[in-house]
Protein backbone atom coordinates (compact mmCIF):
# COMPACT_ATOMS: atom_id res chain seq x y z
CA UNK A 1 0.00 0.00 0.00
CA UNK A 2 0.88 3.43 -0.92
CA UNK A 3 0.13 5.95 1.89
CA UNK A 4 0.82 9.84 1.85
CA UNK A 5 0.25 11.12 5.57
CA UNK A 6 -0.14 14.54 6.80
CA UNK A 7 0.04 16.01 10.10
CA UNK A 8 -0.65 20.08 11.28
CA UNK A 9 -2.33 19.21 14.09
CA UNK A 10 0.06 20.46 16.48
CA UNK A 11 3.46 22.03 17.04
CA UNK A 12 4.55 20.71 13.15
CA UNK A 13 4.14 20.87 9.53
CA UNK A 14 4.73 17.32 8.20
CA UNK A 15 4.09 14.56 5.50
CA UNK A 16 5.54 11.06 4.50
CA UNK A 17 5.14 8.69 1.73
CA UNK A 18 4.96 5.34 3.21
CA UNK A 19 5.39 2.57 0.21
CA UNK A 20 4.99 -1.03 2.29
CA UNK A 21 5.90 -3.16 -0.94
CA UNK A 22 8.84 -2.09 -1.13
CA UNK A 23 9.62 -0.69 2.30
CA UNK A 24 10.31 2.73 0.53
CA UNK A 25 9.94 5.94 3.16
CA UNK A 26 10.09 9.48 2.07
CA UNK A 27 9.02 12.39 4.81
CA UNK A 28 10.11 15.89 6.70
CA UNK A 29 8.71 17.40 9.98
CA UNK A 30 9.01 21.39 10.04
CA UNK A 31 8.67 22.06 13.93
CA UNK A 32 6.61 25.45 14.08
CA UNK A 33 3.79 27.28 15.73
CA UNK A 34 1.90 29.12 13.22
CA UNK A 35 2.53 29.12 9.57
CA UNK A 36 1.11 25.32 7.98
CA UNK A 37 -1.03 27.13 5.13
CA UNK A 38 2.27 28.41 3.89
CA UNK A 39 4.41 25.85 4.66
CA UNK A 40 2.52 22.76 3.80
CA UNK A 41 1.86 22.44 -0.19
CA UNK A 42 5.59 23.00 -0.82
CA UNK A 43 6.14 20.36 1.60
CA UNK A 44 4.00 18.09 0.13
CA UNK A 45 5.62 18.67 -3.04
CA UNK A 46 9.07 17.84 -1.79
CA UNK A 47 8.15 14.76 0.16
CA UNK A 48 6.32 12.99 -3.02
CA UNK A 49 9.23 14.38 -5.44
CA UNK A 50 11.79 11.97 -2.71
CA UNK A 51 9.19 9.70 -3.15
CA UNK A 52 9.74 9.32 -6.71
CA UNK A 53 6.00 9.03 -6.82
CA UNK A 54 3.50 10.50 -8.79
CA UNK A 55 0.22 11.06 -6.91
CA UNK A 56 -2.11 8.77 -9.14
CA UNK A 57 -0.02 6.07 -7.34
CA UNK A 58 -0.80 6.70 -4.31
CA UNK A 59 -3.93 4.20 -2.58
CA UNK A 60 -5.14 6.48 -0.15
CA UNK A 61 -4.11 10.33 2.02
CA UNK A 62 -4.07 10.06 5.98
CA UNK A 63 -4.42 13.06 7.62
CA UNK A 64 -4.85 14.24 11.58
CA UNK A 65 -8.25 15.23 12.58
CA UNK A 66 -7.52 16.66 16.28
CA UNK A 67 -7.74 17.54 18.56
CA UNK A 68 -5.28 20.29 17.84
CA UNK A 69 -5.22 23.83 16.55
CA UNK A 70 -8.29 24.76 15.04
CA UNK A 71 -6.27 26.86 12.53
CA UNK A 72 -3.78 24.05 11.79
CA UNK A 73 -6.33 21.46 12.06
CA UNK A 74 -8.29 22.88 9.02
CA UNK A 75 -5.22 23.10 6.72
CA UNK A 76 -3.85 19.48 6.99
CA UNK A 77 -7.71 18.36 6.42
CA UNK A 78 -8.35 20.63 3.39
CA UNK A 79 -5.10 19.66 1.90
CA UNK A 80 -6.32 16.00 2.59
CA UNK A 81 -9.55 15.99 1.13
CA UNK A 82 -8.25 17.88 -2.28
CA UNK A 83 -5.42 16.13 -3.08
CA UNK A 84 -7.87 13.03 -2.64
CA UNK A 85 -10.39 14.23 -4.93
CA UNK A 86 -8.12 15.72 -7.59
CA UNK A 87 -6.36 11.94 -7.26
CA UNK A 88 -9.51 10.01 -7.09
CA UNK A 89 -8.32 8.36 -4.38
CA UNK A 90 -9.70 7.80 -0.72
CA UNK A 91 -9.06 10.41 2.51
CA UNK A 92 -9.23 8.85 5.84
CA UNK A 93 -8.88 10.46 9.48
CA UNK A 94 -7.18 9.64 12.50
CA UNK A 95 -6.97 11.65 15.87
CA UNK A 96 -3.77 13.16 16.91
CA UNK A 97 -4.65 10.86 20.73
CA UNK A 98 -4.20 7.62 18.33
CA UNK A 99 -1.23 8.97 16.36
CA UNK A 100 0.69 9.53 19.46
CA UNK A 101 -0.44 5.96 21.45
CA UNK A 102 0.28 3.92 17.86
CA UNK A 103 4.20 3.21 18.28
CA UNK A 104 3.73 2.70 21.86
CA UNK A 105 0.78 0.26 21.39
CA UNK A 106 3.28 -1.29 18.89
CA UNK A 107 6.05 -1.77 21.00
CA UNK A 108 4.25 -3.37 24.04
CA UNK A 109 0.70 -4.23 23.71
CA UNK A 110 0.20 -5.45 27.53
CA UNK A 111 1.05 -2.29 28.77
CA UNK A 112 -1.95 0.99 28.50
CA UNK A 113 -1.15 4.41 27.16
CA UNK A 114 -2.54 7.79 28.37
CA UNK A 115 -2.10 10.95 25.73
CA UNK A 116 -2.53 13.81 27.08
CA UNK A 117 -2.37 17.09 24.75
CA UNK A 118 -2.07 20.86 25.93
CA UNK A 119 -5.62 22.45 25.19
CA UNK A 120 -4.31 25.23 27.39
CA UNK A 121 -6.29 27.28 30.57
CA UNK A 122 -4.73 24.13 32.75
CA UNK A 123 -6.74 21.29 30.77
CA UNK A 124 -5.66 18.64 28.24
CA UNK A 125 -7.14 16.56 25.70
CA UNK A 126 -7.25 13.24 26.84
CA UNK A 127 -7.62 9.45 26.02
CA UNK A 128 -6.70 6.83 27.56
CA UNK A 129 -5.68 3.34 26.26
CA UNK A 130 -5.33 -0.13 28.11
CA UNK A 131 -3.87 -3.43 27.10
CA UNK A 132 -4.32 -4.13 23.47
CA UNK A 133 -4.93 -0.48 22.52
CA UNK A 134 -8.84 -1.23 23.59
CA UNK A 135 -10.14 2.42 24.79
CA UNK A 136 -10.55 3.23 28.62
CA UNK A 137 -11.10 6.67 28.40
CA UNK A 138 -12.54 8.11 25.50
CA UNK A 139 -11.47 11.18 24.12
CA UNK A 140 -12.39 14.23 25.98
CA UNK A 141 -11.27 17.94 27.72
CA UNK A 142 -10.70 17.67 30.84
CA UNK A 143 -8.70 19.53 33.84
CA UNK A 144 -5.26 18.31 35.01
CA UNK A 145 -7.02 16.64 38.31
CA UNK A 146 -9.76 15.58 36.57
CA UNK A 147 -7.27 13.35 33.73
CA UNK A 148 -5.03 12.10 36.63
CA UNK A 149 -7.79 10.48 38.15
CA UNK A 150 -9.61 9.08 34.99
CA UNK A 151 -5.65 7.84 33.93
CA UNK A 152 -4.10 6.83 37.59
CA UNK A 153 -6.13 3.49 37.79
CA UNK A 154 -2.67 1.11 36.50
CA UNK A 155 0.46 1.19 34.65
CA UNK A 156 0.40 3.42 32.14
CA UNK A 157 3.02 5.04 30.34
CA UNK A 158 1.88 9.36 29.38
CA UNK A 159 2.72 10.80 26.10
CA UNK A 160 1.89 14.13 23.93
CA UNK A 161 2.39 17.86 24.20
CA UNK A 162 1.14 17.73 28.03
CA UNK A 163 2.67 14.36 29.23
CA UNK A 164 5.11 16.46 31.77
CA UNK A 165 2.29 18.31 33.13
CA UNK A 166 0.12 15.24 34.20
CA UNK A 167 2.89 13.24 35.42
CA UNK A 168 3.54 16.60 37.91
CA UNK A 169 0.14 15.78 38.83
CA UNK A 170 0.75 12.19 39.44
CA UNK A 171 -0.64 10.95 43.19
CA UNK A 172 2.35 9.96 45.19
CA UNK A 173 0.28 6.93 46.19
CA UNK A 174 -0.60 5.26 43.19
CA UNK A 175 1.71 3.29 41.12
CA UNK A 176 4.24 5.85 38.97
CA UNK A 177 3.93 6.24 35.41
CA UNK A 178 6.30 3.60 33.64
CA UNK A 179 7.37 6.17 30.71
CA UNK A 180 6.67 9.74 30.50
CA UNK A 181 7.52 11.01 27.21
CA UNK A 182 6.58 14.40 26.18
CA UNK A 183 6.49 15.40 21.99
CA UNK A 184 5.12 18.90 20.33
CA UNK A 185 3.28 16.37 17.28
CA UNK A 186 2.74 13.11 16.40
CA UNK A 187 5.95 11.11 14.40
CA UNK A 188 4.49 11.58 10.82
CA UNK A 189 5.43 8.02 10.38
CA UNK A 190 3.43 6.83 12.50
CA UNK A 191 0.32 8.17 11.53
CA UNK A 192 1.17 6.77 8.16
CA UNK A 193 1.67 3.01 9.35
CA UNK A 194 -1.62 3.52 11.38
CA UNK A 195 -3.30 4.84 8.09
CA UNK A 196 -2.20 1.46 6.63
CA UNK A 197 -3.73 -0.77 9.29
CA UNK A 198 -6.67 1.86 9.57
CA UNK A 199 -10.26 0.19 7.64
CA UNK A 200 -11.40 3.06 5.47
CA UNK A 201 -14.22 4.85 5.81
CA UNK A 202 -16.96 5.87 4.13
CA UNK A 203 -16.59 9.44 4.86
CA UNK A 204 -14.59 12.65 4.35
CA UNK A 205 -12.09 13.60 7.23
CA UNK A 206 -13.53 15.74 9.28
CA UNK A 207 -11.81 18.09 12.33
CA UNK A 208 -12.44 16.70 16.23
CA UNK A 209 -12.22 19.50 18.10
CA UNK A 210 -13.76 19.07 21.69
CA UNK A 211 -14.39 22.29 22.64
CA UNK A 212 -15.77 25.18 21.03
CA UNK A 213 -13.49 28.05 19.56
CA UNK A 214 -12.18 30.31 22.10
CA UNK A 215 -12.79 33.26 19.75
CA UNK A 216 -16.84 34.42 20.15
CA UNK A 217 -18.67 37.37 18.36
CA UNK A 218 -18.50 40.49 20.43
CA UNK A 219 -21.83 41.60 19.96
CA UNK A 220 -20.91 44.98 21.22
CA UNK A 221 -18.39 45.72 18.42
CA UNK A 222 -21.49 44.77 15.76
CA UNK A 223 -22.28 47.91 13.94
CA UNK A 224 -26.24 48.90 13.38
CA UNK A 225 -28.08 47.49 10.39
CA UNK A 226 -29.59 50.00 8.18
């Protein structure tokens, strides 16, 4: 299968070719803040031009869904969903929590996962995975208190953009996080070998948010109709 994956979810502008006939991997992260309209096209470009692919080879186009930036979260999805249709070929989602658990999940199955991402005001986006990558906590917004006690019920290890700040949080009583391993995005590799073993679906990608946008209409700055 021929994969191209794309990630501006978070903290980075990034895409990969995955080929896994013949093993061939082509990608680039650009760490940044603001910026993925701009950045992301070219980097497209660059990543399927290492590829040696053209894009009518491709079988399908992974992309983040979120929770993440709304801003960023909108421009890997567009992206997505037209280079899919111009292609012909099938989009599929996957959330930025499942990205980050995959290559844990993958490396020891027996062992749960808690991803925890910085939605800011002293919350996180949370889910939290147990043995087999079965789903213990669904995604959510919580507070820091509030995700240390849905996640401190077992071994878990904590990863994303927020891992340091819940294991800060951690209860000195209960058992101690095995790993703690904090990351600004998702390893764009990743979320293309998930987008392999992912079924597709029927639908467009479409953003997960969780919350509403933190910018509102100030209805006092609305000039009168006439």
């Amino acid at each position: 299968m021929r994969v191209l994956a794309i990630d501006t979810a978070l903290e980075a502008c990034a895409a990969a070719v995955l080929d896994t006939e013949d093993g061939r991997v082509a990608s680039e992260t650009l760490p940044m803040l603001r910026g993925h309209a701009e950045a992301l096209v070219p980097l497209i470009g660059r990543v399927m031009r290492q590829a040696d692919m053209p894009y009518s080879a491709l079988d399908r186009i992974a992309v983040t869904t979120g929770p993440g930036s709304f801003t960023g979260l909108r421009v890997g999805i567009s992206a997505a969903r037209g280079i899919a249709l111009a292609a012909n070929k099938p989009a599929i989602g996957l959330t930025t929590l499942a990205t980050f658990a995959a290559p844990y999940l993958a490396q020891d199955s027996k062992t749960g996962v808690t991803v925890a991402i910085d939605a800011r005001h002293q919350q996180v986006y949370l889910q939290v995975f147990g043995p087999g990558g079965r789903t213990l906590v669904a995604p959510r917004i919580a507070g820091i208190a509030d995700a240390v006690r849905a996640a401190a019920h077992g071994p878990t290890r904590i990863v994303g953009t927020a891992a340091n700040m819940l294991a800060a949080a951690w209860p000195a009583e209960g058992p101690a996080p095995i790993l703690v391993a904090e990351s600004r995005a998702p390893d764009i590799i990743w979320v293309g070998r998930l987008a392999v073993a992912t079924p597709e679906s029927s639908g467009a990608p479409k953003p997960l948010y969780l919350r509403a946008p933190d910018a509102q209409p100030q209805d006092a700055a609305r000039l009168p109709r006439r």
